[in-house]
N, C-alpha and C. Protein backbone atom coordinates (compact mmCIF):
# COMPACT_ATOMS: atom_id res chain seq x y z
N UNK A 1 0.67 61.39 -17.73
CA UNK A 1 1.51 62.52 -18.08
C UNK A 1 2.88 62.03 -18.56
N UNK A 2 2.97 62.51 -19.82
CA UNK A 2 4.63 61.84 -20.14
C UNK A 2 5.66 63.42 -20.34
N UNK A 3 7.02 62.63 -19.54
CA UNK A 3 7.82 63.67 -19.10
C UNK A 3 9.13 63.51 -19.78
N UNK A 4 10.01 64.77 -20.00
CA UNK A 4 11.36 64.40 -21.31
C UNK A 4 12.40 64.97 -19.56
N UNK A 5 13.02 64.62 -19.44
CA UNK A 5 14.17 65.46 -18.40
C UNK A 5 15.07 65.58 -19.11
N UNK A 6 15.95 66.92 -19.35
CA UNK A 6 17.00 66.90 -19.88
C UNK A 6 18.08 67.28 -18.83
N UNK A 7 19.23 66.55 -19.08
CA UNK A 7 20.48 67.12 -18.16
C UNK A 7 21.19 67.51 -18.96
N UNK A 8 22.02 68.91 -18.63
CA UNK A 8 23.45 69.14 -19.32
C UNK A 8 24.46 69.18 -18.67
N UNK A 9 25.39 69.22 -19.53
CA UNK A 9 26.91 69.00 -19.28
C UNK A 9 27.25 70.14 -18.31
N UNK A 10 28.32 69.82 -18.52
CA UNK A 10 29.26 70.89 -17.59
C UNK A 10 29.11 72.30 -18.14
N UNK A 11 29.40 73.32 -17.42
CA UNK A 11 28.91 74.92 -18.32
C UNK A 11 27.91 74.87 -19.12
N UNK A 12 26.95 73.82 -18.90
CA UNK A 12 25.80 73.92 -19.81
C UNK A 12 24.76 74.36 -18.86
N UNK A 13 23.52 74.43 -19.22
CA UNK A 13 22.17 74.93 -19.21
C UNK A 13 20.65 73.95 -18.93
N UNK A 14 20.08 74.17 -18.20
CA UNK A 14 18.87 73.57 -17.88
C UNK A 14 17.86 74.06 -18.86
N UNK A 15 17.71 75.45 -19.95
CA UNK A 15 17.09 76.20 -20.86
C UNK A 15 17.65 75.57 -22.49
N UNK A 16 18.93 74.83 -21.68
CA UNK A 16 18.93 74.20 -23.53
C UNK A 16 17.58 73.30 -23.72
N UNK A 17 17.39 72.50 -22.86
CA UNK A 17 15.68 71.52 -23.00
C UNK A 17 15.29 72.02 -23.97
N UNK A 18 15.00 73.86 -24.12
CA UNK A 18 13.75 74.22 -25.05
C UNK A 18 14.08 74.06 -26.51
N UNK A 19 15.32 73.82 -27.18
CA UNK A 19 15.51 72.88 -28.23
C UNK A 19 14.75 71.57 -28.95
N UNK A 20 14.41 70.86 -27.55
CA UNK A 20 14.02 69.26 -27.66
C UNK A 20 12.31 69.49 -28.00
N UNK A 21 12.15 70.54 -27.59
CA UNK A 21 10.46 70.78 -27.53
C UNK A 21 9.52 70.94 -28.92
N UNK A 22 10.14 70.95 -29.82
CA UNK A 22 9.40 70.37 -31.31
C UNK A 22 9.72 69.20 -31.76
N UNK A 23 10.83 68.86 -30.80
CA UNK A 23 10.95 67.14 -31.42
C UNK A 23 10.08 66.01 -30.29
N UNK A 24 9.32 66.90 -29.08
CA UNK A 24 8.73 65.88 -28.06
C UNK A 24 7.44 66.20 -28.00
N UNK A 25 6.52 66.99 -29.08
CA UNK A 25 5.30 67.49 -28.59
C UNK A 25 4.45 66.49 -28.04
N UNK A 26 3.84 67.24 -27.13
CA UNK A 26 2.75 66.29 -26.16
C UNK A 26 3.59 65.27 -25.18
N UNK A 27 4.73 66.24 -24.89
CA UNK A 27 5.66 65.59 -23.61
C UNK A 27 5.92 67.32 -22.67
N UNK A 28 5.70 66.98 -21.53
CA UNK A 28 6.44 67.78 -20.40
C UNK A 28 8.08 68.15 -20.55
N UNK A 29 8.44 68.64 -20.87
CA UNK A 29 10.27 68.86 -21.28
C UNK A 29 10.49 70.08 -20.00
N UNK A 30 11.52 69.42 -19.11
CA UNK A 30 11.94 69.68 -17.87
C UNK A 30 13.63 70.01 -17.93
N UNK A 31 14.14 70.74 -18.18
CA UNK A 31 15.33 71.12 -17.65
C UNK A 31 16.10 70.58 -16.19
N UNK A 32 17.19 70.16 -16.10
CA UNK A 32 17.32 69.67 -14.52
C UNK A 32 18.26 70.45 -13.92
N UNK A 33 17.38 71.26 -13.16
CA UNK A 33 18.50 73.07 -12.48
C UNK A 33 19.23 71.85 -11.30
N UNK A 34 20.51 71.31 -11.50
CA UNK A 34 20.89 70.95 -10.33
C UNK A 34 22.63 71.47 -10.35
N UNK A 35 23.01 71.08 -8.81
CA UNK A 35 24.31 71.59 -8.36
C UNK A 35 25.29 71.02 -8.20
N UNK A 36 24.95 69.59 -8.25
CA UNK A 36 25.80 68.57 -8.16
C UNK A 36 27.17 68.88 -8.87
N UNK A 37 28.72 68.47 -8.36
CA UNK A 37 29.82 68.33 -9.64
C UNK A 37 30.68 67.44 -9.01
N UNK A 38 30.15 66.45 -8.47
CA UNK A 38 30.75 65.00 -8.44
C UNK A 38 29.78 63.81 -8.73
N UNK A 39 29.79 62.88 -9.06
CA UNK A 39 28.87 61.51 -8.95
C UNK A 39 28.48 61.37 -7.18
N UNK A 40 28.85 61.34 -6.29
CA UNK A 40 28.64 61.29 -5.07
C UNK A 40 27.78 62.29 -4.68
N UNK A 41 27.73 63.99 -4.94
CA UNK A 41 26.58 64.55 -4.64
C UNK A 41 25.11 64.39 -5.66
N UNK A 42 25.94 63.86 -7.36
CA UNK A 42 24.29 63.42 -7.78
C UNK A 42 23.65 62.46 -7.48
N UNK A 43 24.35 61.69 -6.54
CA UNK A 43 23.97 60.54 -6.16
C UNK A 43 22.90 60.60 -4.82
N UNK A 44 23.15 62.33 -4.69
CA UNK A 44 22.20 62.59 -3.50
C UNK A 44 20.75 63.48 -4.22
N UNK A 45 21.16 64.48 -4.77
CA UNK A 45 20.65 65.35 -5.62
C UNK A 45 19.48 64.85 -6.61
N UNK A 46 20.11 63.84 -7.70
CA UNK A 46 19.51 63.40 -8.39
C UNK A 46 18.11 62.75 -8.75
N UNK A 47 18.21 61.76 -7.76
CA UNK A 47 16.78 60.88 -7.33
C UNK A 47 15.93 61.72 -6.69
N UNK A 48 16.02 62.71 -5.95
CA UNK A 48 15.37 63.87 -5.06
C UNK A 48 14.71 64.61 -6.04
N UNK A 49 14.98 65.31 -7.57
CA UNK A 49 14.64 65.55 -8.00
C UNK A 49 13.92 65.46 -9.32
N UNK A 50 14.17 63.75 -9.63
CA UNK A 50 13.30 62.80 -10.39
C UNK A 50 12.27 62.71 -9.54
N UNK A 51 12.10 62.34 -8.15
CA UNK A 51 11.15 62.06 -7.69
C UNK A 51 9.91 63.07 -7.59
N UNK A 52 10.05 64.56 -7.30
CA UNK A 52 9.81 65.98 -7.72
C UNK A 52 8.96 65.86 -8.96
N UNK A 53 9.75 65.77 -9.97
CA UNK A 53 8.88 66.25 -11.08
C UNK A 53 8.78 65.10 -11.58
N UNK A 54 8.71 63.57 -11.52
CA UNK A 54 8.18 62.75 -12.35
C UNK A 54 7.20 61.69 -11.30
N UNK A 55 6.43 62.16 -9.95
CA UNK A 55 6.10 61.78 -9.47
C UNK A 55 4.44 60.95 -9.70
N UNK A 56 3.89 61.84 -10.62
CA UNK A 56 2.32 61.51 -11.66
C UNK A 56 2.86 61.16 -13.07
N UNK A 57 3.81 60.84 -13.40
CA UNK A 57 4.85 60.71 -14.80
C UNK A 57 4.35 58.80 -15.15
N UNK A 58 3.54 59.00 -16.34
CA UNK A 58 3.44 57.37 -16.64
C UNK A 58 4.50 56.67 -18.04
N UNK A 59 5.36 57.91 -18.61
CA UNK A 59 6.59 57.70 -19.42
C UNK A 59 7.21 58.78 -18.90
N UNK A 60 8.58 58.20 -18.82
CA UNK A 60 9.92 59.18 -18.76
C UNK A 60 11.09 58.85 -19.82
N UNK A 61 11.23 59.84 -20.55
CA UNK A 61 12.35 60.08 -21.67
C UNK A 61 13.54 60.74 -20.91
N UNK A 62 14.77 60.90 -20.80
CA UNK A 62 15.57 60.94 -20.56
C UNK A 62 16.87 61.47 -21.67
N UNK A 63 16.95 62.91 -21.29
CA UNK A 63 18.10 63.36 -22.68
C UNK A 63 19.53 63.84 -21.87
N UNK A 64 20.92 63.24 -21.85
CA UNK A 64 22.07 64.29 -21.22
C UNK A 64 23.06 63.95 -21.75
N UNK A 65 23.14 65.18 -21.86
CA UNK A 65 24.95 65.75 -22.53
C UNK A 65 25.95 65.61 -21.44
N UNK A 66 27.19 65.04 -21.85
CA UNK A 66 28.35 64.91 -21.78
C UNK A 66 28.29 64.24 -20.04
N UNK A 67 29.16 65.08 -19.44
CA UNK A 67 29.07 64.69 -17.84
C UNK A 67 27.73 64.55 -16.82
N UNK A 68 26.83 65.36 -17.92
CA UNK A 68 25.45 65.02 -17.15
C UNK A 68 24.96 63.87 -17.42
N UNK A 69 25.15 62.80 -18.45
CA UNK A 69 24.76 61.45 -18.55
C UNK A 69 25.44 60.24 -17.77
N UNK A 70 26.91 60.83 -17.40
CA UNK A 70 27.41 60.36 -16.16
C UNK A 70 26.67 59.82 -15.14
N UNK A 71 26.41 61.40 -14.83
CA UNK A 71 25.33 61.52 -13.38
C UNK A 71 24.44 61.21 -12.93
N UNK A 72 23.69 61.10 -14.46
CA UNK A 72 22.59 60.21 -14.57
C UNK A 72 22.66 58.86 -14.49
N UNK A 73 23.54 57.99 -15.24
CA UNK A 73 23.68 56.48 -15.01
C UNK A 73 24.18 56.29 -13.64
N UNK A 74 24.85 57.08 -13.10
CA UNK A 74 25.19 56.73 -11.85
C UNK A 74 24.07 56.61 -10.60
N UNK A 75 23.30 57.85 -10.60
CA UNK A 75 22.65 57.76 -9.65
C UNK A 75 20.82 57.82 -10.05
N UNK A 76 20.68 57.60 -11.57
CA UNK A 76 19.04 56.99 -11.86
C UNK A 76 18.83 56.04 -12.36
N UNK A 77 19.96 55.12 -12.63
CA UNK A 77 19.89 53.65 -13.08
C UNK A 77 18.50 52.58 -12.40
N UNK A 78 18.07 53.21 -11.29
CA UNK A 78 17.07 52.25 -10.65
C UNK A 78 15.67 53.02 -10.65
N UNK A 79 15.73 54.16 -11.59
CA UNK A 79 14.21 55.00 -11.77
C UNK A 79 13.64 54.15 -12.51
N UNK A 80 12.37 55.07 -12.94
CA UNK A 80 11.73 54.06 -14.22
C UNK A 80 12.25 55.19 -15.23
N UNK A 81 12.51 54.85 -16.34
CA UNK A 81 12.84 55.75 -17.56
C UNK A 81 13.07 54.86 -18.44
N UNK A 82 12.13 55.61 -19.58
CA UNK A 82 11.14 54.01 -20.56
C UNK A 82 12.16 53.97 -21.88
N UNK A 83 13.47 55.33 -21.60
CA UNK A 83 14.29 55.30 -22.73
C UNK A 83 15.35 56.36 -22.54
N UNK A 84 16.49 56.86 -22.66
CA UNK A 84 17.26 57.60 -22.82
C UNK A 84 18.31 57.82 -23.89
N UNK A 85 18.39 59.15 -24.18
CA UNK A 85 19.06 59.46 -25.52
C UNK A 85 20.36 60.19 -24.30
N UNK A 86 21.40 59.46 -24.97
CA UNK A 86 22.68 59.93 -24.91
C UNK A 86 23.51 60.85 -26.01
N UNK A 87 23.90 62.61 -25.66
CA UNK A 87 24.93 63.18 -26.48
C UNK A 87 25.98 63.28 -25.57
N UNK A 88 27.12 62.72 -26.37
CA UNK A 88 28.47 62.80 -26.29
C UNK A 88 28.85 61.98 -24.30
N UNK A 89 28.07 61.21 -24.07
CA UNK A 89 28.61 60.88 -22.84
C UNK A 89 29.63 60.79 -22.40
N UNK A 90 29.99 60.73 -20.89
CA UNK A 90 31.30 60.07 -20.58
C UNK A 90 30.62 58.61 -20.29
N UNK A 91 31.15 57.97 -20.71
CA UNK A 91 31.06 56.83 -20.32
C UNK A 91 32.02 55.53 -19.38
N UNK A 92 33.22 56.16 -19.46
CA UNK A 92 34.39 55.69 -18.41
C UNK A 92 35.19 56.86 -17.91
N UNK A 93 34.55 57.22 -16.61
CA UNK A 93 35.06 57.93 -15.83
C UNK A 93 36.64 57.92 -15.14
N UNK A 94 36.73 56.89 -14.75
CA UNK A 94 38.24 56.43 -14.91
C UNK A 94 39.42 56.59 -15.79
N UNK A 95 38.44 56.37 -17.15
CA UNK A 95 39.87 56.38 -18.07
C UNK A 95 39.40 57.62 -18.35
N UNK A 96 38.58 58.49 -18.50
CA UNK A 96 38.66 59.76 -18.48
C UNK A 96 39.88 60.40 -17.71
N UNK A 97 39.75 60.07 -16.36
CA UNK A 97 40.45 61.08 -15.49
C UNK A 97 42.11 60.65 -15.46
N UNK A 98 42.30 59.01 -16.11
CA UNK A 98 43.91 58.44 -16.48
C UNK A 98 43.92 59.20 -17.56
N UNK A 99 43.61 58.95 -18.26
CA UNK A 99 43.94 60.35 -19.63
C UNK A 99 44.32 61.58 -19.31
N UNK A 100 43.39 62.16 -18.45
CA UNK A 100 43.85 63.63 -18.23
C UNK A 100 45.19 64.04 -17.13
N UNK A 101 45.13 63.03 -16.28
CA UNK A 101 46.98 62.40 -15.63
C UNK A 101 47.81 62.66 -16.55
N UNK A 102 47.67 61.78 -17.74
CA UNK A 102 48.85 61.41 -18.88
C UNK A 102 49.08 62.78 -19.37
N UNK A 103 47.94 63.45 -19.66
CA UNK A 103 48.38 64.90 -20.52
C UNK A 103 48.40 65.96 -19.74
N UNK A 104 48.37 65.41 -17.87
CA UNK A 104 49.42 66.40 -17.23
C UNK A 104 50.33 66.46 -16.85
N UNK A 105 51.41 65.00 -17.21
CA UNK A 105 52.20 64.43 -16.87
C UNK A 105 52.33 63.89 -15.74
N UNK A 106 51.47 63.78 -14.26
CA UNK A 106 51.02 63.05 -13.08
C UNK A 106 50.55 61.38 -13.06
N UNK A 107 51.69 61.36 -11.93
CA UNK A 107 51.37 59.68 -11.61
C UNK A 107 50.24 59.53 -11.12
N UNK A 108 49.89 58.13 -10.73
CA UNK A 108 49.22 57.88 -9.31
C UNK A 108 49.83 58.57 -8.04
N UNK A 109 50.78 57.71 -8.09
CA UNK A 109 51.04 58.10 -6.49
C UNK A 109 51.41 59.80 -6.15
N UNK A 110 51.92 60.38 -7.01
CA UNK A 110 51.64 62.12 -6.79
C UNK A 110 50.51 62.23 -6.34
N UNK A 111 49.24 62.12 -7.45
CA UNK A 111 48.16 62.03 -6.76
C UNK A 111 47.36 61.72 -5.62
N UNK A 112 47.86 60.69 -5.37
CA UNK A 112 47.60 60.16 -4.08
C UNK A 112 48.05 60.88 -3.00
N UNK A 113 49.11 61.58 -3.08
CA UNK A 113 50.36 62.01 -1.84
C UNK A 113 49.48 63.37 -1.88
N UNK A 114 49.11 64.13 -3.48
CA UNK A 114 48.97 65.52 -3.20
C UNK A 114 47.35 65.18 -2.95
N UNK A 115 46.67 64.73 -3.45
CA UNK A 115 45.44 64.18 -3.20
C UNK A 115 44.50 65.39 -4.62
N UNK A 116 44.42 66.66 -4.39
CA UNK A 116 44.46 67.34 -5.70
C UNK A 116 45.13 68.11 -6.47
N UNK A 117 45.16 68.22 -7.53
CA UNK A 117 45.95 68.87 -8.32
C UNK A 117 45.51 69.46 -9.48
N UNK A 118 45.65 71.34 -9.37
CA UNK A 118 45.53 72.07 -10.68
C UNK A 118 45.82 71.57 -11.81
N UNK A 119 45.66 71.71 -13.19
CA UNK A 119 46.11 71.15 -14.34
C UNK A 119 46.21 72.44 -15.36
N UNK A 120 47.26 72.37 -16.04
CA UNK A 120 47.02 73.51 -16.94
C UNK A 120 46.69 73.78 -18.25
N UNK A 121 45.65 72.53 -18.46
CA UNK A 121 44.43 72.57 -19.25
C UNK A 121 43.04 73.09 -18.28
N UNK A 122 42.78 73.72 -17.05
CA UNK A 122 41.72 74.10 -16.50
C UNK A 122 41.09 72.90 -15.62
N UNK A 123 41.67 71.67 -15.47
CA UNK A 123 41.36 70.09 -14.62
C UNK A 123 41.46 70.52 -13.16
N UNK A 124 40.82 69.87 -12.64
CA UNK A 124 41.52 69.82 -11.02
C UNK A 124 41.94 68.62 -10.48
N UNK A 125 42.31 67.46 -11.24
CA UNK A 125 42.04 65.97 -10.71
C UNK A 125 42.61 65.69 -9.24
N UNK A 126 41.64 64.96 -8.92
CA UNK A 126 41.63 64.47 -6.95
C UNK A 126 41.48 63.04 -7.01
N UNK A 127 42.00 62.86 -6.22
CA UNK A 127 42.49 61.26 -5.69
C UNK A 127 41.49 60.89 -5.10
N UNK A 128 40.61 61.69 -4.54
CA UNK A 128 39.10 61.03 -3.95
C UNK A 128 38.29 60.57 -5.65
N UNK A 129 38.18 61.51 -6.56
CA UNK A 129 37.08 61.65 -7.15
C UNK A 129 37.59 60.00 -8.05
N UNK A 130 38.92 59.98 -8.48
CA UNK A 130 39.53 58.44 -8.58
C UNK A 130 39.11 57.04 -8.23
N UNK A 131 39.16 57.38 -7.36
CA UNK A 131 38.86 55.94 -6.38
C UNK A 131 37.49 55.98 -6.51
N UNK A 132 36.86 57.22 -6.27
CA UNK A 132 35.38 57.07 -5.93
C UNK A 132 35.04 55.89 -7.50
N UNK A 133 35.25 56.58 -8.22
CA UNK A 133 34.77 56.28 -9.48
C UNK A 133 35.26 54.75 -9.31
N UNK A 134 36.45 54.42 -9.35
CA UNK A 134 36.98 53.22 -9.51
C UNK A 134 35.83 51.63 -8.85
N UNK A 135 35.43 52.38 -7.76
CA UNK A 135 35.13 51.42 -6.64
C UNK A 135 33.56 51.45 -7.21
N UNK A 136 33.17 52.12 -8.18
CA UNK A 136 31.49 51.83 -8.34
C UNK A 136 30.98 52.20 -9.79
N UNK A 137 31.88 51.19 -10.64
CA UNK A 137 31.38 51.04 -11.95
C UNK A 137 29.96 51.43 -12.50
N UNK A 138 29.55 51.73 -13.59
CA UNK A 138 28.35 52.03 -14.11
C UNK A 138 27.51 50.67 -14.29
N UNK A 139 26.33 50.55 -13.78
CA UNK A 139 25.45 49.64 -14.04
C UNK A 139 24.32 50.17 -14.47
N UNK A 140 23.82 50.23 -16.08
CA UNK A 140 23.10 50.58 -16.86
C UNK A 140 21.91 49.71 -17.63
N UNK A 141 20.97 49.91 -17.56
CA UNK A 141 20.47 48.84 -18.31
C UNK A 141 18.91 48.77 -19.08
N UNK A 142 18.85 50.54 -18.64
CA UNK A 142 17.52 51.05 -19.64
C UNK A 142 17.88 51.99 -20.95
N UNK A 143 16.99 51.05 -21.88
CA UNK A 143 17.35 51.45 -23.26
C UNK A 143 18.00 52.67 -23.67
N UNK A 144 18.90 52.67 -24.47
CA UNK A 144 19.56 54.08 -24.85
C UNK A 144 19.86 53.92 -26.18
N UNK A 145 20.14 55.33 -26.55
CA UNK A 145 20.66 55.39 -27.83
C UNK A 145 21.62 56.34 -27.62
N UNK A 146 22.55 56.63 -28.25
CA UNK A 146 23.87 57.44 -27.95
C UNK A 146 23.92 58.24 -29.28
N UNK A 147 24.69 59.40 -29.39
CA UNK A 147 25.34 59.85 -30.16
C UNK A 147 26.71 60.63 -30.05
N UNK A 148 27.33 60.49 -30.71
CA UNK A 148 28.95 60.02 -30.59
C UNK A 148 29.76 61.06 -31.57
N UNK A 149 30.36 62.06 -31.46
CA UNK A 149 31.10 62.92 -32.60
C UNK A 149 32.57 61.97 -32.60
N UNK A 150 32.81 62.13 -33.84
CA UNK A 150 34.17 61.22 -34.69
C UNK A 150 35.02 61.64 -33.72
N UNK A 151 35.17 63.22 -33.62
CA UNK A 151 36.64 64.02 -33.39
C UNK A 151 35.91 64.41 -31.44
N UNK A 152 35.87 63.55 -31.02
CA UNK A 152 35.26 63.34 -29.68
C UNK A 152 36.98 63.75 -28.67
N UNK A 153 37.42 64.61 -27.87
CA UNK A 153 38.28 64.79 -27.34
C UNK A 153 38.65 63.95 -26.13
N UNK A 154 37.35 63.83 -25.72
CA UNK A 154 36.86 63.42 -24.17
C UNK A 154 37.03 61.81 -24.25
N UNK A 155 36.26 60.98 -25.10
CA UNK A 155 36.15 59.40 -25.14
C UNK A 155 36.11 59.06 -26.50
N UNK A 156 37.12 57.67 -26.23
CA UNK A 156 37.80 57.38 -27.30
C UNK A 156 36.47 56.45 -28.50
N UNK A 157 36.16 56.81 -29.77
CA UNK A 157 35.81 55.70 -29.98
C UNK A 157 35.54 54.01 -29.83
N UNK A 158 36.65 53.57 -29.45
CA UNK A 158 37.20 52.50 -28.86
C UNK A 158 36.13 52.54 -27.74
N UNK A 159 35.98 53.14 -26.61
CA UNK A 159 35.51 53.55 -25.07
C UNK A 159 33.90 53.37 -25.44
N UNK A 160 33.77 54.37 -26.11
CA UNK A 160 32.45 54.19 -26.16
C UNK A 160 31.67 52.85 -27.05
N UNK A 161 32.21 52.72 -28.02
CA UNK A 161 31.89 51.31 -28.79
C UNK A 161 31.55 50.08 -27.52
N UNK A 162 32.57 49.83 -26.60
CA UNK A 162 32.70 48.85 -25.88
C UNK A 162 31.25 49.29 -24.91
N UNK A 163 31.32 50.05 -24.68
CA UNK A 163 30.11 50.59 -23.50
C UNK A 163 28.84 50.08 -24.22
N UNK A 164 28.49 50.64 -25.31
CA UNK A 164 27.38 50.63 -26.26
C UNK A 164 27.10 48.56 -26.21
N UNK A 165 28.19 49.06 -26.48
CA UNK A 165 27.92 46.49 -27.07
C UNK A 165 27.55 45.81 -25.25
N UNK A 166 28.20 46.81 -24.44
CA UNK A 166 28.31 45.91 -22.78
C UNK A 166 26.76 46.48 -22.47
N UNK A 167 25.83 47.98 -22.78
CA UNK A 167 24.83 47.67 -22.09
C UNK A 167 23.70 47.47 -23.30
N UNK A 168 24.14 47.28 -24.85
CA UNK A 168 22.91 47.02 -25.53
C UNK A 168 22.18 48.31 -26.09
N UNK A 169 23.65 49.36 -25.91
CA UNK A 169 22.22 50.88 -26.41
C UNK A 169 23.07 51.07 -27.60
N UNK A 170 22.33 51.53 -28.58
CA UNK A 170 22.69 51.79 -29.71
C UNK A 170 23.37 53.02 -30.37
N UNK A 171 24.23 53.28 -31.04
CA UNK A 171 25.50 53.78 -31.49
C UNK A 171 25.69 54.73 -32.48
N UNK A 172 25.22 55.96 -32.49
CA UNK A 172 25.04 56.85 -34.11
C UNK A 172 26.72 57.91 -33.65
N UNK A 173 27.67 57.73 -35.28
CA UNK A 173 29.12 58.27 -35.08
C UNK A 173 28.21 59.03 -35.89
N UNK A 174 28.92 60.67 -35.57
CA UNK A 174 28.71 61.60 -36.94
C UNK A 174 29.78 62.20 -36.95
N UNK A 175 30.40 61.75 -38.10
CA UNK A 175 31.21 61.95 -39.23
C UNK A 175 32.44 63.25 -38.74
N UNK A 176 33.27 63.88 -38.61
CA UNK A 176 33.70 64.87 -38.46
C UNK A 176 33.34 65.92 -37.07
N UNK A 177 31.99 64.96 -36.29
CA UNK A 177 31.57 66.02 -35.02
C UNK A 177 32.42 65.64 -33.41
N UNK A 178 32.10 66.65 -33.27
CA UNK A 178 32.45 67.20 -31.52
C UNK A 178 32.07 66.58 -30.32
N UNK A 179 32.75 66.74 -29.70
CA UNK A 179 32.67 66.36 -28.10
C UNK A 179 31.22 67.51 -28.00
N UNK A 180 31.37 68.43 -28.39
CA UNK A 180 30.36 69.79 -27.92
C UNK A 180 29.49 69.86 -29.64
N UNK A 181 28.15 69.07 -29.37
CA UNK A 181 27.49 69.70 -30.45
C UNK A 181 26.65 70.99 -30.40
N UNK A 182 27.31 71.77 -31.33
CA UNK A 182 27.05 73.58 -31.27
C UNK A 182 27.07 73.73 -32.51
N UNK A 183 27.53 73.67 -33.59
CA UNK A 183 27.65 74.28 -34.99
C UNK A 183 26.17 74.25 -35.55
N UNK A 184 26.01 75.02 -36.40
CA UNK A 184 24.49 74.57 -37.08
C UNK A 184 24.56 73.27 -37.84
N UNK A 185 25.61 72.84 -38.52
CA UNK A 185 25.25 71.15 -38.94
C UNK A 185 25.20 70.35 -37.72
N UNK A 186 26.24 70.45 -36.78
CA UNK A 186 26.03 69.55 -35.62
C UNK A 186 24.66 69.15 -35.25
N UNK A 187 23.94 70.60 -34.80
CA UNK A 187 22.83 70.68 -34.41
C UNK A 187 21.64 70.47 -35.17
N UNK A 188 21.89 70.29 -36.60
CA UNK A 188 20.98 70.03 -37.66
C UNK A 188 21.06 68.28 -37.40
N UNK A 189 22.31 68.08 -37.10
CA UNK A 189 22.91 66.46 -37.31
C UNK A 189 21.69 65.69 -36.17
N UNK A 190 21.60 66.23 -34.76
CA UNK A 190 21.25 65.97 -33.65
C UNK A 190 19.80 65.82 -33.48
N UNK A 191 19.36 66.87 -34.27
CA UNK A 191 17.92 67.30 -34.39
C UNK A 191 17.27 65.75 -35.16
N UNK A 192 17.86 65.78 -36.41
CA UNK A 192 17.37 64.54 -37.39
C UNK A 192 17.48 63.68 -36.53
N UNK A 193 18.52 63.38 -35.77
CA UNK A 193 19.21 61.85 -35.15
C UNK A 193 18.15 61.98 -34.40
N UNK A 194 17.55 62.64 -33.05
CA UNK A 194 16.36 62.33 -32.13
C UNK A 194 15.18 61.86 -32.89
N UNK A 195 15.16 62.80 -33.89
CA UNK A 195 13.50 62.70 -34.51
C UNK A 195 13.22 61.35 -34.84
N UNK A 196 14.32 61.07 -35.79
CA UNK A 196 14.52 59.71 -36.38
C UNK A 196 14.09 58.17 -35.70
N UNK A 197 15.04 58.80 -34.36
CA UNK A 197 15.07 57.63 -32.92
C UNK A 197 14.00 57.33 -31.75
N UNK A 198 12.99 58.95 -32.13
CA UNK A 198 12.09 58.54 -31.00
C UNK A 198 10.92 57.56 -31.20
């Protein structure tokens, strides 16, 4: 039985999957309804529910958007999954969350003292979720392919380039796109890019 899991991002959807389902025929395409919104609870969550539905699974494909590919390298790096397609990952959680410091004007040590803090871009950054991250780097090392929008808000070109060359997965920029692929070219862009790649 070969199985596609898709994760989404943040405010995203376990029903986006049904997108992927003319580009995977004669694959199982699974949505992943989970609750997790730190790396530390997908780290509980996660494997619990790979194990669930890919338990008779003799290929696993692997598709997640943005913070859900996070979640995924963090806590399924040691599944079997014979390939994974990356949109718009985070890929450095850290300098994610120093970035979003800088453009709230917050130190460290505020942070530290207040431990969390509202942001008035809609952030909540916490001094746990910091460290957590700090202290347990991503160790990745089943095949991927990524795709990457130019005008990416979240991670810097730079960020992700380096990630791509450190675990060996391969690198598609499109031209003028988003952190959030939604437009009909985006999604025209995305569609070709899987088909192309599987």
């Amino acid at each position: 039985m070969k199985k596609v899991i898709y994760i989404h991002g943040r405010n995203g959807s376990a029903d986006e999957a049904e997108i992927y389902k003319p580009i995977f025929s004669g694959y199982d395409i699974i949505g992943l309804e989970y609750k997790s919104e730190t790396p530390w609870q997908a780290k509980t969550e996660f494997p619990k529910l790979y194990d669930e539905i890919c338990a008779e699974s003799n290929e696993v494909i692997l598709i997640a958007n943005s913070i859900g590919a996070y979640f995924a390298m963090h806590s399924l790096a040691e599944k079997k999954i014979n390939k994974a397609y990356f949109i718009s990952p985070i890929v450095d959680m850290e300098r994610l969350i120093l970035d979003m410091m800088k453009w709230a004007g917050i130190g460290e040590k505020e942070l530290a003292q207040r431990g969390e803090i509202k942001t008035d871009f809609g952030e909540t950054l916490s001094w746990e979720y910091l460290c957590y991250v700090r202290e347990r780097p991503i160790k990745w090392h089943i095949p991927t392919e990524i795709l990457y929008g130019e005008n990416d808000n979240l991670t810097s070109l730079e960020t992700i380039t380096a990630f791509a060359e450190r675990t060996g997965a391969e690198l598609t920029v499109m031209s003028g796109g988003e952190h959030w692929f939604h437009t009909e070219e985006q999604m025209r862009f995305l569609t070709e890019w899987l088909t192309k790649r599987r």
